[in-house]
Protein backbone atom coordinates (compact mmCIF):
# COMPACT_ATOMS: atom_id res chain seq x y z
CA UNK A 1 -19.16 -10.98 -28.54
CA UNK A 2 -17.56 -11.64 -25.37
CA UNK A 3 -13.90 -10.25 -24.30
CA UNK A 4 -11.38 -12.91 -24.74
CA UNK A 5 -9.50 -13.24 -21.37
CA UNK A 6 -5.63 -12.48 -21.43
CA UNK A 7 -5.08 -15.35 -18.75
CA UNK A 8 -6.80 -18.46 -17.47
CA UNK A 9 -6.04 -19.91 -14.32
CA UNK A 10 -7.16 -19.77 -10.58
CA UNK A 11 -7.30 -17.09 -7.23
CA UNK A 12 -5.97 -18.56 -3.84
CA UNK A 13 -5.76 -17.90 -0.42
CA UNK A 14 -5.65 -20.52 2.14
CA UNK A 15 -7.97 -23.90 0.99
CA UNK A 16 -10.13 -21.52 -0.91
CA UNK A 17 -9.60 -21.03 -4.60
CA UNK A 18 -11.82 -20.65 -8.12
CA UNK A 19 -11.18 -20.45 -11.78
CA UNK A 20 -10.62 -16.88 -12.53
CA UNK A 21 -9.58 -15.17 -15.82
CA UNK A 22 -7.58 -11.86 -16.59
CA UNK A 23 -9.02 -9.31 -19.28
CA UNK A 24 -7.79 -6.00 -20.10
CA UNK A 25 -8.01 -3.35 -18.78
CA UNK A 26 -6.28 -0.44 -20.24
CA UNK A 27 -6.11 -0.68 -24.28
CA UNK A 28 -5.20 1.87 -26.74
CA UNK A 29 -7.08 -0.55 -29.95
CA UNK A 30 -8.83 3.35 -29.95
CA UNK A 31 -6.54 5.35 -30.81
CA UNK A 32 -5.81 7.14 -34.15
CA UNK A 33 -3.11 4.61 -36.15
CA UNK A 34 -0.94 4.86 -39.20
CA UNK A 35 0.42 2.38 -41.85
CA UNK A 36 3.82 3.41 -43.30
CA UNK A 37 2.92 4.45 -47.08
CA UNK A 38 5.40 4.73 -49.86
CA UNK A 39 4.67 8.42 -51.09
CA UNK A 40 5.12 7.43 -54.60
CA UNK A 41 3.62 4.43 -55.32
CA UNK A 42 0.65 4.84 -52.64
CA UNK A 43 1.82 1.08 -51.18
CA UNK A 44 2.56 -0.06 -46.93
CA UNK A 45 5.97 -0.18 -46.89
CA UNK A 46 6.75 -3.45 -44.37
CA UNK A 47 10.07 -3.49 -41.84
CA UNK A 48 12.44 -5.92 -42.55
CA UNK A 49 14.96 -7.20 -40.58
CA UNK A 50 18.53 -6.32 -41.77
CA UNK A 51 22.29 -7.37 -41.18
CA UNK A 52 23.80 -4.56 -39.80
CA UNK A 53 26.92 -5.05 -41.51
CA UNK A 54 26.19 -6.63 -44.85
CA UNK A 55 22.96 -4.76 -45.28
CA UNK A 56 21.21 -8.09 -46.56
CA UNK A 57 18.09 -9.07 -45.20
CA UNK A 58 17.70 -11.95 -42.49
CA UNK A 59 15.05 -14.69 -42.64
CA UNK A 60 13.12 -15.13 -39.12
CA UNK A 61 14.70 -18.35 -39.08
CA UNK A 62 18.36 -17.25 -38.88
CA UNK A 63 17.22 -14.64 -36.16
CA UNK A 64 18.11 -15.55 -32.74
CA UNK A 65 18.27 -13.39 -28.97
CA UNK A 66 21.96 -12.68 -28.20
CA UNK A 67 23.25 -11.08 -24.74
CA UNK A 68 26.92 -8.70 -25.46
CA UNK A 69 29.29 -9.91 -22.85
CA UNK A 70 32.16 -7.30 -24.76
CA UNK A 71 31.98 -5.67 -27.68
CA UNK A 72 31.08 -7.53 -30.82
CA UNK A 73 30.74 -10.47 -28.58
CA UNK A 74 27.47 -12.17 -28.29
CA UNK A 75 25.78 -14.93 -26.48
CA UNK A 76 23.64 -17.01 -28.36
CA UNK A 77 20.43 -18.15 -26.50
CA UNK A 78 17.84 -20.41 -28.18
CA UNK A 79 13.83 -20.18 -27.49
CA UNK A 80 14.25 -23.71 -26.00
CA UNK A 81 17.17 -22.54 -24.01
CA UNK A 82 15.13 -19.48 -22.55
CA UNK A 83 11.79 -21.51 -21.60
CA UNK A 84 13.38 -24.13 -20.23
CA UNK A 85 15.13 -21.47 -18.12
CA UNK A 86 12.05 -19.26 -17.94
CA UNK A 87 10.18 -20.77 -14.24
CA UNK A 88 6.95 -22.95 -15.38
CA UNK A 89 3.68 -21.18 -14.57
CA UNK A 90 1.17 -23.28 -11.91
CA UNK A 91 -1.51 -20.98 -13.45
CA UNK A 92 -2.19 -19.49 -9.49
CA UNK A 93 -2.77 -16.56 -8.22
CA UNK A 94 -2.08 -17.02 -4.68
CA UNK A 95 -2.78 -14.11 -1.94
CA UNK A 96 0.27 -14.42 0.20
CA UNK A 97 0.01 -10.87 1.78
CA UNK A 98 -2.71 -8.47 2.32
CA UNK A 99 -1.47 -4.79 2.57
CA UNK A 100 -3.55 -1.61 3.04
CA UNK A 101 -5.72 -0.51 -0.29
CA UNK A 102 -3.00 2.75 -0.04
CA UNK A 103 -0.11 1.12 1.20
CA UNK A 104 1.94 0.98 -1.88
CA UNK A 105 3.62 3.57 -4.06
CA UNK A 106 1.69 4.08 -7.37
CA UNK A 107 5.36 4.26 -9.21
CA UNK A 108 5.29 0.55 -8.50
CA UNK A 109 2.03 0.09 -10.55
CA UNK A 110 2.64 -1.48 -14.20
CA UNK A 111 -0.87 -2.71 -16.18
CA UNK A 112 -4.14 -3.07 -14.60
CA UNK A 113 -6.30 -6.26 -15.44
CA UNK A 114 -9.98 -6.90 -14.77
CA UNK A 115 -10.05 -10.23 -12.47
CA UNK A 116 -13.14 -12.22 -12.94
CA UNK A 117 -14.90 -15.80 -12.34
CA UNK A 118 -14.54 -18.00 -15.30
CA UNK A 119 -18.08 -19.46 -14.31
CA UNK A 120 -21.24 -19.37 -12.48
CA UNK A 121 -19.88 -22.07 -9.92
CA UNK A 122 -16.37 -20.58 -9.51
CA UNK A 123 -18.65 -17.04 -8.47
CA UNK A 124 -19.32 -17.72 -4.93
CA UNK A 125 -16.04 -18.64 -3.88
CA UNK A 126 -14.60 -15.38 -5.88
CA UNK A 127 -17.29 -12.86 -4.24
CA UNK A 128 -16.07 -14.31 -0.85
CA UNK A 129 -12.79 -13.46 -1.37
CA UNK A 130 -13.61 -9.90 -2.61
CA UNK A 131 -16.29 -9.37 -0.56
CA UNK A 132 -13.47 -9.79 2.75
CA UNK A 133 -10.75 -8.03 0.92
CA UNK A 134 -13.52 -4.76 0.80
CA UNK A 135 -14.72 -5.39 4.28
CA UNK A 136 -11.65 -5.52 5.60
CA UNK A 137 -10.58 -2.46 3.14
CA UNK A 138 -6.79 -4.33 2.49
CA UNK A 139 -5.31 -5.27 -1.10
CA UNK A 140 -3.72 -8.66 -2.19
CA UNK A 141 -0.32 -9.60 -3.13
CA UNK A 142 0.27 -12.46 -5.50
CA UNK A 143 3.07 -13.63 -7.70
CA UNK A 144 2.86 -16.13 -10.54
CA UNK A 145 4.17 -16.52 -14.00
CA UNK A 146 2.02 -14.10 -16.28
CA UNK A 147 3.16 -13.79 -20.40
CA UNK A 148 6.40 -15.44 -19.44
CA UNK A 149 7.22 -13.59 -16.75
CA UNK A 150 7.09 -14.06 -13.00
CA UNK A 151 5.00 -11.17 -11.86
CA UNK A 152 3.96 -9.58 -8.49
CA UNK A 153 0.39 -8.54 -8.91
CA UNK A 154 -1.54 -6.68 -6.92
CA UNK A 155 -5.43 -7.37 -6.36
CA UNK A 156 -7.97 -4.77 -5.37
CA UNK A 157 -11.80 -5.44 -5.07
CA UNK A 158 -13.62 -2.73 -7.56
CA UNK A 159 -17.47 -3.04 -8.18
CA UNK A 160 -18.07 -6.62 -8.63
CA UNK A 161 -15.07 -8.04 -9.68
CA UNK A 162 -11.30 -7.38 -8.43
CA UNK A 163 -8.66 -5.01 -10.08
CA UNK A 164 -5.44 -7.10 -11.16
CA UNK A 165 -2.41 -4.77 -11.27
CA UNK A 166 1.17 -6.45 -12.02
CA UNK A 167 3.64 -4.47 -10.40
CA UNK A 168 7.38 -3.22 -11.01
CA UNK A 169 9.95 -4.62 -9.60
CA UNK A 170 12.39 -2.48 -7.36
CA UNK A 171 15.11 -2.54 -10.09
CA UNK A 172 12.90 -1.44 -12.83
CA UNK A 173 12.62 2.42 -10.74
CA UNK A 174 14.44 4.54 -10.96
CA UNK A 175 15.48 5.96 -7.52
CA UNK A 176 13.88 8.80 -7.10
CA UNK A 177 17.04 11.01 -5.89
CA UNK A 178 18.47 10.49 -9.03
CA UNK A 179 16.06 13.33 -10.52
CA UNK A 180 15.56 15.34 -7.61
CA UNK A 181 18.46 15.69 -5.65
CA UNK A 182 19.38 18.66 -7.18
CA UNK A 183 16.63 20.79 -6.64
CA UNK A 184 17.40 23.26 -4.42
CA UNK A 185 15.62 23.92 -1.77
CA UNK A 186 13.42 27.08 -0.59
CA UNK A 187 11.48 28.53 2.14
CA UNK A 188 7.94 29.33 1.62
CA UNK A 189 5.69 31.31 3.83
CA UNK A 190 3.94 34.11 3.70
CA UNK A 191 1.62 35.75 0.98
CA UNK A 192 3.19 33.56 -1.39
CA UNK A 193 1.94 30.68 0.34
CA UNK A 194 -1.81 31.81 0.89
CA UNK A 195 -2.07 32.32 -2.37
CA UNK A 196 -1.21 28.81 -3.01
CA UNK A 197 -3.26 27.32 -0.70
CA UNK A 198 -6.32 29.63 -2.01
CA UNK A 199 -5.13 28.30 -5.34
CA UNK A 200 -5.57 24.71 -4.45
CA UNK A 201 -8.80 25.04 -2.21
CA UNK A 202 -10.34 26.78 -5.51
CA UNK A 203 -9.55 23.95 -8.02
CA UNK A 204 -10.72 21.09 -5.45
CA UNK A 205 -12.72 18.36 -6.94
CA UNK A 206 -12.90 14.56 -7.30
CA UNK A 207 -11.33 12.47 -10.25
CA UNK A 208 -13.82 12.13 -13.58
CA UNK A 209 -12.34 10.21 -16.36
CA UNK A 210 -15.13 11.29 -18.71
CA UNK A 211 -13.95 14.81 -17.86
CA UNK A 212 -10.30 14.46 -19.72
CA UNK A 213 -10.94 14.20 -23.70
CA UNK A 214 -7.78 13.44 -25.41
CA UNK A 215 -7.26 16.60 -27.78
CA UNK A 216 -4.52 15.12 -29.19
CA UNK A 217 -6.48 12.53 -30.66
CA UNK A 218 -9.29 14.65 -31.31
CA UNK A 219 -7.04 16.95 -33.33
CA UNK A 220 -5.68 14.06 -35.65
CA UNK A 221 -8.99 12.89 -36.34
CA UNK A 222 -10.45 16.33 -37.43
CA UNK A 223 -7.32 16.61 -39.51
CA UNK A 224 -7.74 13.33 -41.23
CA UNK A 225 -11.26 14.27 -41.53
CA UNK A 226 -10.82 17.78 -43.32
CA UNK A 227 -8.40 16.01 -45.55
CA UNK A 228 -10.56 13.35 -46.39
CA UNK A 229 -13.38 16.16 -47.50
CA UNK A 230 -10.72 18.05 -49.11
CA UNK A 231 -10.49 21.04 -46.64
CA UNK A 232 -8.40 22.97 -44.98
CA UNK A 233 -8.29 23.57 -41.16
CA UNK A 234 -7.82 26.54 -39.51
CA UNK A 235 -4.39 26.89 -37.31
CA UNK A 236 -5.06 27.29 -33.83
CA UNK A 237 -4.39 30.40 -32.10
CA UNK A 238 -1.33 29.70 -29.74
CA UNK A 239 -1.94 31.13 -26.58
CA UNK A 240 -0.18 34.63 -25.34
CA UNK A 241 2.30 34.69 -21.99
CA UNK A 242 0.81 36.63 -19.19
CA UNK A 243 4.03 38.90 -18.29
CA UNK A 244 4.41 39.28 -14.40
CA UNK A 245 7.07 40.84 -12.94
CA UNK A 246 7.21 38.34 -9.64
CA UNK A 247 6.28 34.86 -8.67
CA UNK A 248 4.35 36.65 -6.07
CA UNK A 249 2.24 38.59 -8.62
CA UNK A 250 1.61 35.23 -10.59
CA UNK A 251 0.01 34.06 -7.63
CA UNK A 252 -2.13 36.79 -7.26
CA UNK A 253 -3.16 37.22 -11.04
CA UNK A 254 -3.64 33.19 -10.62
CA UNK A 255 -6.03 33.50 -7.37
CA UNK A 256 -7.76 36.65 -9.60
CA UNK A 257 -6.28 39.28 -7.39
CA UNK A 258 -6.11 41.70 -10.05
CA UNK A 259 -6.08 44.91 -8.12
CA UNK A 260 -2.97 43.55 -6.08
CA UNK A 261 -1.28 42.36 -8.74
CA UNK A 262 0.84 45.40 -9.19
CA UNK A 263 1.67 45.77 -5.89
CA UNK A 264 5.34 45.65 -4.52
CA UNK A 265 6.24 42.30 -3.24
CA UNK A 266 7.18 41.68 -0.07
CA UNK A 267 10.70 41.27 0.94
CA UNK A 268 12.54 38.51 1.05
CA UNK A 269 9.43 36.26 0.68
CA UNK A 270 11.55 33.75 -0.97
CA UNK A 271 14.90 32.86 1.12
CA UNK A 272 17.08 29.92 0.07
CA UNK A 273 18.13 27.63 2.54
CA UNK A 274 21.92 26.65 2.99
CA UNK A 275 21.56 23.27 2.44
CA UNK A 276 19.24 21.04 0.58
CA UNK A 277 18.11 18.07 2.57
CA UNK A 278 18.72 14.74 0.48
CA UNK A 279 15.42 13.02 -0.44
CA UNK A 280 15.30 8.91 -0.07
CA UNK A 281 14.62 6.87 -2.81
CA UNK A 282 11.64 5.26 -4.26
């Protein structure tokens, strides 16, 4: 059966443009789920929606989006009210600006989307577009209303189609001093920092998807497994601390310097400085 497309509508830039379609890219349909079972009876238990105050239940009808503008107070909107507020979507995807494939921050990066020609006529115009973006090595940025929302999206070539990412908007993060302007800050050199380095050059590699199994998921379907057959699983053995007396002798039990491991660190290897520098924002 063929994927359903999330969106319909058509890719831009300039005079050029062709009927593309949006499918997803990301899904977690995969994953382990639940229903919510009444222990004693065996039965789903369902959610209902519930008065807060009188405790009776509220028919979808009666349920409507309010904003608190002071407390207790609400302001009633109406679906009509929000999509005729909501801007209407042209169903475009036009490339206003093309930015280096690198050139943007991946905390900015919200859902990715295979982008795709709707038809065989629409798929010479498409691998045009593509085939310049990858030439020229640059991404796409494009805004237009997507699930009610106007989006920024950003558009990568990838294979033989185009990656569709919609993007946060500078509101939605979180500045990144918030978190780490209170770190304090430290000078590294030294041993310590050979070691790290060895560390790092050790561990190189390249990115493997297949290579990351999701134990968590593996777990909870060997569980449901056993139970279904009626056994019991073993508990897993939780893993024993290494004690080290130093940071630097972590290092060097990490980079499998054994026979230095019990060696006297160095002196002041670690000094802190008198001031931490403040670290811009996202």
């Amino acid at each position: 059966m063929a994927p359903r497309a999330n969106w319909k509508g058509y890719l831009k830039v300039g005079e050029l443009s062709c009927p593309v379609a949006l499918y997803t890219a990301a899904s977690t349909s995969d994953r382990v789920s639940f229903h919510i079972i009444n222990r004693e009876t065996g039965n789903r238990v369902h959610r209902q929606m519930v008065d807060a105050d009188t405790g009776r239940q509220v028919e979808s009808e009666d349920i409507v989006k309010g904003y608190e503008v002071s407390s207790g107070q609400y302001v009633f909107l109406e679906p009509d009210e929000v999509k005729a507020a909501v801007p209407e979507s042209d169903k475009t995807l036009e490339l206003e600006t093309f930015i280096p494939c690198d050139g943007i921050d991946t905390i900015f990066i919200d859902r990715p989307y295979y982008l795709a020609p709707t038809d065989k006529p629409a798929a010479e115009v498409f691998e045009l577009i593509r085939k310049g973006l990858k030439e020229k090595n640059v991404a796409a940025l494009a805004r237009t209303v997507l699930f009610r929302r106007l989006r920024t999206v950003l558009i990568r070539p990838s294979e033989k189609g185009m990656i569709a990412s919609t993007l946060n908007y500078d509101y939605e993060v979180r500045p990144a001093k918030e978190i780490f302007s209170d770190i304090k800050s430290f000078k590294i050199d030294g041993e310590m920092l050979d070691l790290a380095e060895h560390i790092i050059d050790t561990k190189r590699g390249e990115f493997d998807p297949a290579e990351f199994d999701d134990r968590y998921e593996a777990a909870l379907a060997e569980l449901i497994k056993a139970k279904i057959e009626g056994r019991k699983l073993r508990k897993q053995p939780k893993p024993e601390p290494k004690k080290v007396s130093s940071l630097l002798d972590a290092l060097r039990q990490s980079a499998g310097d054994k026979k230095t491991a019990s060696k006297k660190p160095a002196k002041k290897t670690v000094s802190r400085k008198t001031a931490a520098p403040q670290r811009k924002a996202s």
